[in-house]
C-alpha atoms as a PDB file:
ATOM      1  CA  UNK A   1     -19.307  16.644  16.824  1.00  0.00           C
ATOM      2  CA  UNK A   2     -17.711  19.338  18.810  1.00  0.00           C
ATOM      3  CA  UNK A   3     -14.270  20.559  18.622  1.00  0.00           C
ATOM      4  CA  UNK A   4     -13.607  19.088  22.364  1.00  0.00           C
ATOM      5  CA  UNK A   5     -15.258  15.580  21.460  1.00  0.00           C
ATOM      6  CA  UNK A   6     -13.390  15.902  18.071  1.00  0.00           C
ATOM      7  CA  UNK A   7     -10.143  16.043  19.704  1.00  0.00           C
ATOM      8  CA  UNK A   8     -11.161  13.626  22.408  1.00  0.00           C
ATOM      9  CA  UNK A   9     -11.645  10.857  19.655  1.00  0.00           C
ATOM     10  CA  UNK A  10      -8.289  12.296  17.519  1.00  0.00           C
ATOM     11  CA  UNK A  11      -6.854  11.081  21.059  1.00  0.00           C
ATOM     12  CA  UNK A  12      -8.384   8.350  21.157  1.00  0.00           C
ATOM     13  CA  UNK A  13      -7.269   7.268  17.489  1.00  0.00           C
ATOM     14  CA  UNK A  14      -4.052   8.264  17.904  1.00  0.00           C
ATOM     15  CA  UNK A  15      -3.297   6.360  21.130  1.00  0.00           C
ATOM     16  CA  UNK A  16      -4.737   2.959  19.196  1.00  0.00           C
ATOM     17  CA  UNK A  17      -1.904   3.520  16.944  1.00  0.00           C
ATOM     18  CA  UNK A  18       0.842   4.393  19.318  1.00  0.00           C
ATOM     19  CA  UNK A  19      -0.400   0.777  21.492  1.00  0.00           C
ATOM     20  CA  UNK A  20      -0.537  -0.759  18.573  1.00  0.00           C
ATOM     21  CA  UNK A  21       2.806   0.170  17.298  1.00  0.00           C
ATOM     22  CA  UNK A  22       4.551  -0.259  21.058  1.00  0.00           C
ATOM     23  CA  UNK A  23       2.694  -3.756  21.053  1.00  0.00           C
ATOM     24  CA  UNK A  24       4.366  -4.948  17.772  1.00  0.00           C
ATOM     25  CA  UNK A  25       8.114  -3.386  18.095  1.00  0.00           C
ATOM     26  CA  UNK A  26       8.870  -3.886  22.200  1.00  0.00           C
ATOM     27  CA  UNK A  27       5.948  -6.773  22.827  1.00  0.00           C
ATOM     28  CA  UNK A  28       2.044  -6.295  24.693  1.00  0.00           C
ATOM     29  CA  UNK A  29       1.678  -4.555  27.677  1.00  0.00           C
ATOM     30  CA  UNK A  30      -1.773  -4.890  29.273  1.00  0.00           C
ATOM     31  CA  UNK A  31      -1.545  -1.622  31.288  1.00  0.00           C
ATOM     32  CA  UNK A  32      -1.168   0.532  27.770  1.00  0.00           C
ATOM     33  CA  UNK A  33      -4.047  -1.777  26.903  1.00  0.00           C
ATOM     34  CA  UNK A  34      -6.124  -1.039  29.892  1.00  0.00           C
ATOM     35  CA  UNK A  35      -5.712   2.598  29.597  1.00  0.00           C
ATOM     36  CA  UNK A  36      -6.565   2.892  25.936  1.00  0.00           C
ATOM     37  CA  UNK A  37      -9.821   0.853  26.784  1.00  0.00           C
ATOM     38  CA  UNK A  38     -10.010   3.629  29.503  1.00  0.00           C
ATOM     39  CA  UNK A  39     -10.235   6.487  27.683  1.00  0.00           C
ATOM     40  CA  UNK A  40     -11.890   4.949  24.606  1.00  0.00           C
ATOM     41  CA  UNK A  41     -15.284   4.365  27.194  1.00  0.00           C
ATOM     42  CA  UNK A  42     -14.502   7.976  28.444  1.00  0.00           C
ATOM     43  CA  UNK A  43     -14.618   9.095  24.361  1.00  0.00           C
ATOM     44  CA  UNK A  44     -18.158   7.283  23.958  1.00  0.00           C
ATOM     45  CA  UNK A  45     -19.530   8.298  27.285  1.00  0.00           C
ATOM     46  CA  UNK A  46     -18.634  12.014  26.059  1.00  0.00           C
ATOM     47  CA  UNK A  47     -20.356  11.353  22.765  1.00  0.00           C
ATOM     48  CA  UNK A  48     -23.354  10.100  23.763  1.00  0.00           C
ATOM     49  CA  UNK A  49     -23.531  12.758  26.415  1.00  0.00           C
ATOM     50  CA  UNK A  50     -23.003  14.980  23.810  1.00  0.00           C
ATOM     51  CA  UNK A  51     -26.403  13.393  21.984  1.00  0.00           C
ATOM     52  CA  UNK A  52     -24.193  12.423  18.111  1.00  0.00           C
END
């Protein structure tokens, strides 16, 4: 995996956990939701473009 695909998935991680923690303290919020769905289809669109 690449270091820009690597980081691109960190991201991706890390903004599961900072939904995920807003979610549970301060209640859902689909728009957070949305986005992180967003950018998790950009991270696997850049993977398998990448070919791994």
């Amino acid at each position: 995996m690449p270091g820009s695909t690597k980081t691109m998935a960190g991201l991706t991680v890390g903004g599961l956990v900072v939904v995920t923690a807003y979610s549970v303290t301060l209640g859902s919020n689909g728009w957070l939701w949305f986005t992180w769905v967003v950018l998790m289809l950009v991270t696997l669109g850049a993977l398998v473009a990448r070919g791994s």
